[in-house]
PDB file of N, CA and C in Angstrom:
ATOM      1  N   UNK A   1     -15.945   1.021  28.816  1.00  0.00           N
ATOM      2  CA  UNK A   1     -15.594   1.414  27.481  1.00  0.00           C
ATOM      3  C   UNK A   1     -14.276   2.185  27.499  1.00  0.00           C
ATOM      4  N   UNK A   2     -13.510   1.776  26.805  1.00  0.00           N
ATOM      5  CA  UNK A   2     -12.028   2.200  26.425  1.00  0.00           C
ATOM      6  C   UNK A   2     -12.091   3.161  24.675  1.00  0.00           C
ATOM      7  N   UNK A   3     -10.806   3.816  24.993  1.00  0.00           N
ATOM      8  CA  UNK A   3     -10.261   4.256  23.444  1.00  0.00           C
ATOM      9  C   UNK A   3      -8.959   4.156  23.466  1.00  0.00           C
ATOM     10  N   UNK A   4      -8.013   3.922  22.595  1.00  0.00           N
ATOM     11  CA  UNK A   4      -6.585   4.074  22.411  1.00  0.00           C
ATOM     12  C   UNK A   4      -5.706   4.725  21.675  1.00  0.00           C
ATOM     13  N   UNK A   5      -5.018   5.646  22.062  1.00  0.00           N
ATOM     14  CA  UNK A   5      -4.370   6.558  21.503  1.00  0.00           C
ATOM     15  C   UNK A   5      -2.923   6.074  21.038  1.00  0.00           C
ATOM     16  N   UNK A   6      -2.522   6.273  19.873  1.00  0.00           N
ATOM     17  CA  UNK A   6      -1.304   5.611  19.612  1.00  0.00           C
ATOM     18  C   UNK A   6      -0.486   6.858  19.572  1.00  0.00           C
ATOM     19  N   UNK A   7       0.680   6.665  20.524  1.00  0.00           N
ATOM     20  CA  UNK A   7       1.741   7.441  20.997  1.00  0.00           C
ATOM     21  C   UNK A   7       2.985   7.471  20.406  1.00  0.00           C
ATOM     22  N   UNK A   8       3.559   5.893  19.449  1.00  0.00           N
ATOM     23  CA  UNK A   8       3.998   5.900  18.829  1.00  0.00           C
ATOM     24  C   UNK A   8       4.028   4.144  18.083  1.00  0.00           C
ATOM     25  N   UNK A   9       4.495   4.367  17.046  1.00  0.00           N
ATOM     26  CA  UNK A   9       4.079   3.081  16.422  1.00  0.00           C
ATOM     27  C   UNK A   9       3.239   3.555  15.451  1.00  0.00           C
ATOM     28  N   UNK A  10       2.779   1.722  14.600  1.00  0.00           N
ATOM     29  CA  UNK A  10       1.499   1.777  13.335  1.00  0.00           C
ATOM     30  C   UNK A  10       0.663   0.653  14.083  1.00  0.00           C
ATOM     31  N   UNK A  11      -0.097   0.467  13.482  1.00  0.00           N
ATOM     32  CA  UNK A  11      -1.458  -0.524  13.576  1.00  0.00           C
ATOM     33  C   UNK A  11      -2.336  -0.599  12.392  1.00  0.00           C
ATOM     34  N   UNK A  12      -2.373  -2.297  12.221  1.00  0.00           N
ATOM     35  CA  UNK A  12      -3.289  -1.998  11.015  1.00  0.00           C
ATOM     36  C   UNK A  12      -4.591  -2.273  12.028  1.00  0.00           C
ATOM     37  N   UNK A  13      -5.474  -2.022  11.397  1.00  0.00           N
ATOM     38  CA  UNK A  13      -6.978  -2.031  11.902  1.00  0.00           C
ATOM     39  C   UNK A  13      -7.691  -2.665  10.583  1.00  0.00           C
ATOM     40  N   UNK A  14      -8.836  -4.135  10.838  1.00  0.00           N
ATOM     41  CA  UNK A  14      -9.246  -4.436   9.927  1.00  0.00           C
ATOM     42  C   UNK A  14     -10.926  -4.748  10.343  1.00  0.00           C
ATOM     43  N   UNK A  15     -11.928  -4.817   9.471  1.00  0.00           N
ATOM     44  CA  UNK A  15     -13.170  -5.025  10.251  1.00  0.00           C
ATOM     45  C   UNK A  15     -13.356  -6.465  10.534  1.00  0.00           C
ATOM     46  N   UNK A  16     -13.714  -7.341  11.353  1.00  0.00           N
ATOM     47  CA  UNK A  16     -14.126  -8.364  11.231  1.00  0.00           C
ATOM     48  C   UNK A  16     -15.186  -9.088  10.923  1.00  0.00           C
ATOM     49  N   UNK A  17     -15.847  -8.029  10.192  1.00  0.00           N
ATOM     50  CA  UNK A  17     -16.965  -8.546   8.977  1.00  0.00           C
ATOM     51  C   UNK A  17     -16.028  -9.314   7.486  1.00  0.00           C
ATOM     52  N   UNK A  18     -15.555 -10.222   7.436  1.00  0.00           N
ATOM     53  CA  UNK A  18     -14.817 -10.130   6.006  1.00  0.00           C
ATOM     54  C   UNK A  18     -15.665 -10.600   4.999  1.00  0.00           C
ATOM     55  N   UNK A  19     -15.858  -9.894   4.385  1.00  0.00           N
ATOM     56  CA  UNK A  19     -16.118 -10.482   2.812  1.00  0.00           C
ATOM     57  C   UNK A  19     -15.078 -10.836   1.747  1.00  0.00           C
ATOM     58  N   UNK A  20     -13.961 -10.963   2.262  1.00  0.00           N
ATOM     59  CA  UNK A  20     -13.151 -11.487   1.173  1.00  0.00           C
ATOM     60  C   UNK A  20     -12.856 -12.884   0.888  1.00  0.00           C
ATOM     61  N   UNK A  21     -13.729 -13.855   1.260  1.00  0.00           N
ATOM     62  CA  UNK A  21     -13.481 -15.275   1.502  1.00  0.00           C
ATOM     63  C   UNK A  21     -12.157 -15.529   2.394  1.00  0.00           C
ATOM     64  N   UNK A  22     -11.936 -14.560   3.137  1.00  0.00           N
ATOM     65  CA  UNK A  22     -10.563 -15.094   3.902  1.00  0.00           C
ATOM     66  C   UNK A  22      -8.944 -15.082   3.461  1.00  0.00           C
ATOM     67  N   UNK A  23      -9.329 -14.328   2.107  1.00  0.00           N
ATOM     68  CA  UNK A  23      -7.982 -13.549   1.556  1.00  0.00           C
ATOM     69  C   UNK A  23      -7.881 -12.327   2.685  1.00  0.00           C
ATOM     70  N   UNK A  24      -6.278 -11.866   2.677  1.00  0.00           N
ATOM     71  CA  UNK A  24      -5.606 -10.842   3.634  1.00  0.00           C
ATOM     72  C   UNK A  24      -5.734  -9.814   2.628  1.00  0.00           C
ATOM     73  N   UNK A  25      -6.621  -9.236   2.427  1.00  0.00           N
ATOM     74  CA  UNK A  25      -7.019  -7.867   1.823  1.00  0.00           C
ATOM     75  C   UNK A  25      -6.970  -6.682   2.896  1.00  0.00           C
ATOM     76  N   UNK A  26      -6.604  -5.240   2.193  1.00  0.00           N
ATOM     77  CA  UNK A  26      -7.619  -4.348   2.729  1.00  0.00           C
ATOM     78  C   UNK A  26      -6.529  -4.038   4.260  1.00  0.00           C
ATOM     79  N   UNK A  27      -7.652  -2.958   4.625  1.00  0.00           N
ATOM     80  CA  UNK A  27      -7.368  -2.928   6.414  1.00  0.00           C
ATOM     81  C   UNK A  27      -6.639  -1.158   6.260  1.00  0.00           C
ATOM     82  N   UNK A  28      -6.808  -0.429   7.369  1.00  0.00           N
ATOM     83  CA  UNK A  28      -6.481   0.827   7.318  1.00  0.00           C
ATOM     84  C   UNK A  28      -5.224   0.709   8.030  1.00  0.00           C
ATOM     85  N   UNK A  29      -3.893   1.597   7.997  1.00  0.00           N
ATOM     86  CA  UNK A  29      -2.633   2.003   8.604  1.00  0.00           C
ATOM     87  C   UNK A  29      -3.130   2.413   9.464  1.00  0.00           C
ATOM     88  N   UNK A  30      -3.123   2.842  10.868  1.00  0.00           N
ATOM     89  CA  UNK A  30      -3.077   4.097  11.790  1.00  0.00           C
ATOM     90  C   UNK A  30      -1.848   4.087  12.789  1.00  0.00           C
ATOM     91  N   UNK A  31      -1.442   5.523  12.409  1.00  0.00           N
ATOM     92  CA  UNK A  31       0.012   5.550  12.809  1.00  0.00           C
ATOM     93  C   UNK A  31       0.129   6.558  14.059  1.00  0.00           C
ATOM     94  N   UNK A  32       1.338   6.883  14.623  1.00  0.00           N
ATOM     95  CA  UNK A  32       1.018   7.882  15.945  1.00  0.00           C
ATOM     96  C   UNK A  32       0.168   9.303  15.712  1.00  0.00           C
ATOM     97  N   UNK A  33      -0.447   9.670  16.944  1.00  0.00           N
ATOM     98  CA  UNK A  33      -1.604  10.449  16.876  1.00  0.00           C
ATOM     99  C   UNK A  33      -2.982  10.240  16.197  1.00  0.00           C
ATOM    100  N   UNK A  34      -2.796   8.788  16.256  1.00  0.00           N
ATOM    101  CA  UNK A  34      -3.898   8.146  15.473  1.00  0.00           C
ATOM    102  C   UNK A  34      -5.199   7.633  16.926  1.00  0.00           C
ATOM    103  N   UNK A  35      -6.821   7.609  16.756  1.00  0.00           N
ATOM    104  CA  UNK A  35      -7.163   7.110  17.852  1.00  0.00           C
ATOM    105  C   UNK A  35      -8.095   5.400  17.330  1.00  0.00           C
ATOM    106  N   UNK A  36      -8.246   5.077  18.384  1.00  0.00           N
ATOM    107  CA  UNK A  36      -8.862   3.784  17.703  1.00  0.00           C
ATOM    108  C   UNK A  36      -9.753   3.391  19.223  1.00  0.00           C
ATOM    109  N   UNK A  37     -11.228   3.073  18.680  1.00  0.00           N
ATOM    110  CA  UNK A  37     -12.252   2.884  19.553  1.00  0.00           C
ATOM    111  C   UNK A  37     -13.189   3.879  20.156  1.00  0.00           C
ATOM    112  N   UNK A  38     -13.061   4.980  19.752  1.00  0.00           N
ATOM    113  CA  UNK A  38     -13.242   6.108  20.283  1.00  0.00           C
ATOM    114  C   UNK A  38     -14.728   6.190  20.078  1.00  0.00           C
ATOM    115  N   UNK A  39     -15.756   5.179  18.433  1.00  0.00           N
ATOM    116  CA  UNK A  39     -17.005   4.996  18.753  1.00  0.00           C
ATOM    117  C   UNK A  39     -17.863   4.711  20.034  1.00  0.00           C
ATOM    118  N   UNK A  40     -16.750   3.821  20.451  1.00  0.00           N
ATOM    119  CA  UNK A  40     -17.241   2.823  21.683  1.00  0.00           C
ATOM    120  C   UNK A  40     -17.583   3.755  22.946  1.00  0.00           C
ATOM    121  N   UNK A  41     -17.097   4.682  22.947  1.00  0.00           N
ATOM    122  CA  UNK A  41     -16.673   5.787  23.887  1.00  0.00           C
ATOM    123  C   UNK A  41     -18.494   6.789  24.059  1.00  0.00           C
ATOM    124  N   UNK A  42     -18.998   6.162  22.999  1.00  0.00           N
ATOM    125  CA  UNK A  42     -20.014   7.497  22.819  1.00  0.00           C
ATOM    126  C   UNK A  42     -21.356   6.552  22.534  1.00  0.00           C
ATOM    127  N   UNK A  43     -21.094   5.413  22.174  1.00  0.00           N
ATOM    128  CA  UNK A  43     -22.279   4.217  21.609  1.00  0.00           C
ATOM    129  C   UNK A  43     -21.919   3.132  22.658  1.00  0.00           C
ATOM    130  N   UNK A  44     -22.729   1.743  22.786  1.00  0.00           N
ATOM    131  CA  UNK A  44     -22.285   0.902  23.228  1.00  0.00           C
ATOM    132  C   UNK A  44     -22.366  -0.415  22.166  1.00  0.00           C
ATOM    133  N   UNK A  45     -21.681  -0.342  21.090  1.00  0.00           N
ATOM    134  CA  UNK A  45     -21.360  -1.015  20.169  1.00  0.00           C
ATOM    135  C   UNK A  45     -20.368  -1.571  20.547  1.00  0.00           C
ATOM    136  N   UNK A  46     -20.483  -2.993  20.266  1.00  0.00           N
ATOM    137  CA  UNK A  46     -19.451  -3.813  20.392  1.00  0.00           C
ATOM    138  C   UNK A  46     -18.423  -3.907  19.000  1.00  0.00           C
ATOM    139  N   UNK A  47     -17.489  -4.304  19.871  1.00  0.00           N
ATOM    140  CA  UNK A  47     -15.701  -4.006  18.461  1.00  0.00           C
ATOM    141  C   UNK A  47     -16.294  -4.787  17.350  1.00  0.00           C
ATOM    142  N   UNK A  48     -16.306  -3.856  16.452  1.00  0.00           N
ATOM    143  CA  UNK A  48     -16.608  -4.566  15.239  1.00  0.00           C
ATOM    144  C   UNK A  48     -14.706  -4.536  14.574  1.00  0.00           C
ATOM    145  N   UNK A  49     -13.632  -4.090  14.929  1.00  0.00           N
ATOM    146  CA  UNK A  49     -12.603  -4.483  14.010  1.00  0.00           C
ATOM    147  C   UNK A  49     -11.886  -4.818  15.066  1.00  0.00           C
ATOM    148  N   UNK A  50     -10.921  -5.577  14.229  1.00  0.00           N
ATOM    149  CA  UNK A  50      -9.287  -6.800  15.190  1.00  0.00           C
ATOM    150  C   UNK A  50      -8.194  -5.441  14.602  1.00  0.00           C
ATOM    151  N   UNK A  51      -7.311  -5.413  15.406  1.00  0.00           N
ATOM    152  CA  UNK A  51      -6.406  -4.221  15.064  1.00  0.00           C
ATOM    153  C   UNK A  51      -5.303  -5.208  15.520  1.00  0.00           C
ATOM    154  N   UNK A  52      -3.976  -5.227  14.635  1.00  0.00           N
ATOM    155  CA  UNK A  52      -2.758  -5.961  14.851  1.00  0.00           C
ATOM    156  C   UNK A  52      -1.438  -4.313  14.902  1.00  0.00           C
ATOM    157  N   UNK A  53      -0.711  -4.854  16.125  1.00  0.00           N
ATOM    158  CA  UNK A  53       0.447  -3.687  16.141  1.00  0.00           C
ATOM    159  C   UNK A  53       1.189  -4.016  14.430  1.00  0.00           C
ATOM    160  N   UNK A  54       1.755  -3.263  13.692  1.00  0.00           N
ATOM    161  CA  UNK A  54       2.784  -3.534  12.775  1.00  0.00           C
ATOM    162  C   UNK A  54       4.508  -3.134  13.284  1.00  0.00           C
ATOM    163  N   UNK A  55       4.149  -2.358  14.045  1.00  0.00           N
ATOM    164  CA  UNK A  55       5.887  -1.717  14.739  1.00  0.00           C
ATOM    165  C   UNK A  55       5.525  -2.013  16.013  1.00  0.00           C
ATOM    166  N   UNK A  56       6.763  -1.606  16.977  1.00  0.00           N
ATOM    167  CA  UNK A  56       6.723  -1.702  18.131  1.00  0.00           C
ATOM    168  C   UNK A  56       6.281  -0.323  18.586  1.00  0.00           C
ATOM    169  N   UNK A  57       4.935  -0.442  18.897  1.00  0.00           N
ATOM    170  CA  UNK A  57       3.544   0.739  19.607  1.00  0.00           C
ATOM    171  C   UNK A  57       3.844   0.832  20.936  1.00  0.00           C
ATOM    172  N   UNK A  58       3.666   2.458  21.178  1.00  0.00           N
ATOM    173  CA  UNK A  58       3.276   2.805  22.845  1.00  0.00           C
ATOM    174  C   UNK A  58       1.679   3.437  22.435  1.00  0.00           C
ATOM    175  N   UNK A  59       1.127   2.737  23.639  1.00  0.00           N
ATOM    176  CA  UNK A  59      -0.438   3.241  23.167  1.00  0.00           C
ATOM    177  C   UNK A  59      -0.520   3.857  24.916  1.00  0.00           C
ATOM    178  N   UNK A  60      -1.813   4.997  24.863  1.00  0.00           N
ATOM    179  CA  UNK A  60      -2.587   4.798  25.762  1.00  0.00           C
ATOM    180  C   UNK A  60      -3.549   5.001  26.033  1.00  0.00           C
ATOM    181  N   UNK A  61      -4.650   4.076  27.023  1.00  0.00           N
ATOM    182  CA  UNK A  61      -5.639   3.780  27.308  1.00  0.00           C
ATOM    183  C   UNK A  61      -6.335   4.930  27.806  1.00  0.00           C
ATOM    184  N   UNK A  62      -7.303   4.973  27.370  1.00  0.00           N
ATOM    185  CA  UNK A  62      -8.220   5.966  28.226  1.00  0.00           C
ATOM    186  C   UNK A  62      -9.805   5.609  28.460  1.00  0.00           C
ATOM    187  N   UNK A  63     -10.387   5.713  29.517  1.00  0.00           N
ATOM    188  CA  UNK A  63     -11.521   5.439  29.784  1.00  0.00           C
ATOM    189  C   UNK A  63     -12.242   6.404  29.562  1.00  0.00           C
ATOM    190  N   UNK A  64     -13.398   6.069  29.593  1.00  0.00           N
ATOM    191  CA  UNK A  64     -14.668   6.749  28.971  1.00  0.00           C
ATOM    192  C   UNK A  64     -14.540   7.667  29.966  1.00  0.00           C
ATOM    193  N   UNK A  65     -15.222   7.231  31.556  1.00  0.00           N
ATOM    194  CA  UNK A  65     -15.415   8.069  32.906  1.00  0.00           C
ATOM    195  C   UNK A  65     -14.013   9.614  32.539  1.00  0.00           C
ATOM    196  N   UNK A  66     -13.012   8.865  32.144  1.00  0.00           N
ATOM    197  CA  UNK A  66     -11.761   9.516  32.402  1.00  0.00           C
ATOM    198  C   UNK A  66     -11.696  10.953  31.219  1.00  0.00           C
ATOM    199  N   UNK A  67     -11.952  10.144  30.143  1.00  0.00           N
ATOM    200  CA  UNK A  67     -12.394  11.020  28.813  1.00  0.00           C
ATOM    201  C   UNK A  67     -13.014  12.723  29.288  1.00  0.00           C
ATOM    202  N   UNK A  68     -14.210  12.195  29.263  1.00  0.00           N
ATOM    203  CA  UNK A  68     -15.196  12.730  29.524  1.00  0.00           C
ATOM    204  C   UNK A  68     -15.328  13.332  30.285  1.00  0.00           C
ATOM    205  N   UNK A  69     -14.435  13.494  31.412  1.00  0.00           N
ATOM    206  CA  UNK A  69     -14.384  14.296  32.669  1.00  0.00           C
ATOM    207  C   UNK A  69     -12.768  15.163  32.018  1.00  0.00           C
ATOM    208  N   UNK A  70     -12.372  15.069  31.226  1.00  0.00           N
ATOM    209  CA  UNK A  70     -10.959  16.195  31.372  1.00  0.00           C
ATOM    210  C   UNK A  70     -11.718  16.659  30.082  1.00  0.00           C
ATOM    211  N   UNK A  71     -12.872  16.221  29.271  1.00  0.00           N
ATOM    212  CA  UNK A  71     -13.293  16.889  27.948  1.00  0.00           C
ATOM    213  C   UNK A  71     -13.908  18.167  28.608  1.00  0.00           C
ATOM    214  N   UNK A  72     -14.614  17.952  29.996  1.00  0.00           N
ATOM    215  CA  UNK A  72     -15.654  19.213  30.430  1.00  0.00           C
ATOM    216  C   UNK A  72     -14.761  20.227  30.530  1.00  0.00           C
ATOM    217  N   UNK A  73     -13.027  20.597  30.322  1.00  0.00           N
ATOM    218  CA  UNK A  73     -12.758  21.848  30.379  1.00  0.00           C
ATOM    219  C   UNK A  73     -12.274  22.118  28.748  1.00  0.00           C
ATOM    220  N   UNK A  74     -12.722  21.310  28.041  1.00  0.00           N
ATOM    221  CA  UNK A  74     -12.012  21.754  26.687  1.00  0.00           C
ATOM    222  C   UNK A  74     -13.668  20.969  25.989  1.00  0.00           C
ATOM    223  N   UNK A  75     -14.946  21.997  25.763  1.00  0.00           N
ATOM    224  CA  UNK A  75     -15.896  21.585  25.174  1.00  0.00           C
ATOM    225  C   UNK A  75     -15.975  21.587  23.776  1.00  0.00           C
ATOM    226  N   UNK A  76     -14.858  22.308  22.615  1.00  0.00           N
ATOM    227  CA  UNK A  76     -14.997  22.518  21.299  1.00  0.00           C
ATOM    228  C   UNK A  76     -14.172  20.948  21.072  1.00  0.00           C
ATOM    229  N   UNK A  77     -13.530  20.863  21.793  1.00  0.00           N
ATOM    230  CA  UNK A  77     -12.952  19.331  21.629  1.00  0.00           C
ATOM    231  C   UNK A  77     -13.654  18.131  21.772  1.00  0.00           C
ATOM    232  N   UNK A  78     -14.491  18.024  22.727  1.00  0.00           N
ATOM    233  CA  UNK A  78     -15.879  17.244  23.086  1.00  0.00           C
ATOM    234  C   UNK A  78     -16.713  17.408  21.822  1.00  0.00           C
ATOM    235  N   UNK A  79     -17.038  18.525  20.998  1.00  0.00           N
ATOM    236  CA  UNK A  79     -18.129  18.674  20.412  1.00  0.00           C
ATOM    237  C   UNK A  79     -16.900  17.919  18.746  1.00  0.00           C
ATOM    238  N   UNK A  80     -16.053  18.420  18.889  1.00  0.00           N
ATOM    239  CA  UNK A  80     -15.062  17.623  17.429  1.00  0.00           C
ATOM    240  C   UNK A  80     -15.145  15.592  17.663  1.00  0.00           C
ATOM    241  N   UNK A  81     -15.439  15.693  18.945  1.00  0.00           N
ATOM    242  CA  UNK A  81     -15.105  14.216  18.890  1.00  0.00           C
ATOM    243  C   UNK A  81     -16.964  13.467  18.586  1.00  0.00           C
ATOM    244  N   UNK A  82     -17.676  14.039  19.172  1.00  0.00           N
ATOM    245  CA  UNK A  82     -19.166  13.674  18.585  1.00  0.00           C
ATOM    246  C   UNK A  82     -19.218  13.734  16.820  1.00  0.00           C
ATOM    247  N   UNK A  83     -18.613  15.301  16.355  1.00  0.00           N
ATOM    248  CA  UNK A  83     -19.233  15.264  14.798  1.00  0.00           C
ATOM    249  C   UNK A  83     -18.404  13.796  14.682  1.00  0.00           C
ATOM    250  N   UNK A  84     -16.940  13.900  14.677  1.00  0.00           N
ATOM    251  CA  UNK A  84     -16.421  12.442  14.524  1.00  0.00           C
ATOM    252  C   UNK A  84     -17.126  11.281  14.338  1.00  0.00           C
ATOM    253  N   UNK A  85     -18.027  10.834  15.492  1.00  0.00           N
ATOM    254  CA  UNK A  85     -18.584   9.910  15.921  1.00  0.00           C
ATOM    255  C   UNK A  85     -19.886   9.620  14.755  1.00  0.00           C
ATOM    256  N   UNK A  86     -20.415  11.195  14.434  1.00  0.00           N
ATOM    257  CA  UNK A  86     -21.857  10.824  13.726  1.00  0.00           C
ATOM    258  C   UNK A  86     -21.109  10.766  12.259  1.00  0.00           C
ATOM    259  N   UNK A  87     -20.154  11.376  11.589  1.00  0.00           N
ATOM    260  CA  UNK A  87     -19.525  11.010  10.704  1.00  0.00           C
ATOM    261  C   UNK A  87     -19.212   9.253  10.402  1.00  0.00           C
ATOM    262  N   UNK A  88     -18.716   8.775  11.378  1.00  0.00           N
ATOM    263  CA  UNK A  88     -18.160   7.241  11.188  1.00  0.00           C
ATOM    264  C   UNK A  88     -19.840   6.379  10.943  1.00  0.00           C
ATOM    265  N   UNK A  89     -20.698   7.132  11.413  1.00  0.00           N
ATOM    266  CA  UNK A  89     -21.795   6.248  11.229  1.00  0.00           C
ATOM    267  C   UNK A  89     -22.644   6.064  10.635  1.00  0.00           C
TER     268      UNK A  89
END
């Protein structure tokens, strides 16, 4: 399980549930300091959205193992990224 941090750049992010009969509706901006996947990080839900770069993005990757081990010295940050998590759901 991955998350991606956008460093610089936009991204749209869209769900791939569509209900719009396949019209290009909709879809959220997320621009630098933005994170994306970060559910995945805490659930084992599979990607429910397709995310397209709109600018030229520096992202970076972070693994769960990786996460989660530099969160154990910063725990109010660990505990912001859970409410996060039960919020989105």
């Amino acid at each position: 399980m991955k998350m991606y941090y956008i460093i610089q750049g936009e991204v749209l992010a869209k769900s791939k549930f569509r209900t719009d009969k396949g019209r290009n509706t909709g879809g959220a901006v997320i621009r630098a300091g933005g994170i994306i996947g970060e559910i995945n990080l805490f659930f084992s839900y599979p990607y429910s959205t397709e995310v397209w770069t709109r600018t030229c993005c520096q992202l970076l990757k972070i693994e769960k193992e990786e996460l989660l081990s530099m969160l154990e010295e910063y725990p109010t940050i660990l505990e912001s990224f859970r409410d996060r998590v039960q919020v989105l759901l």
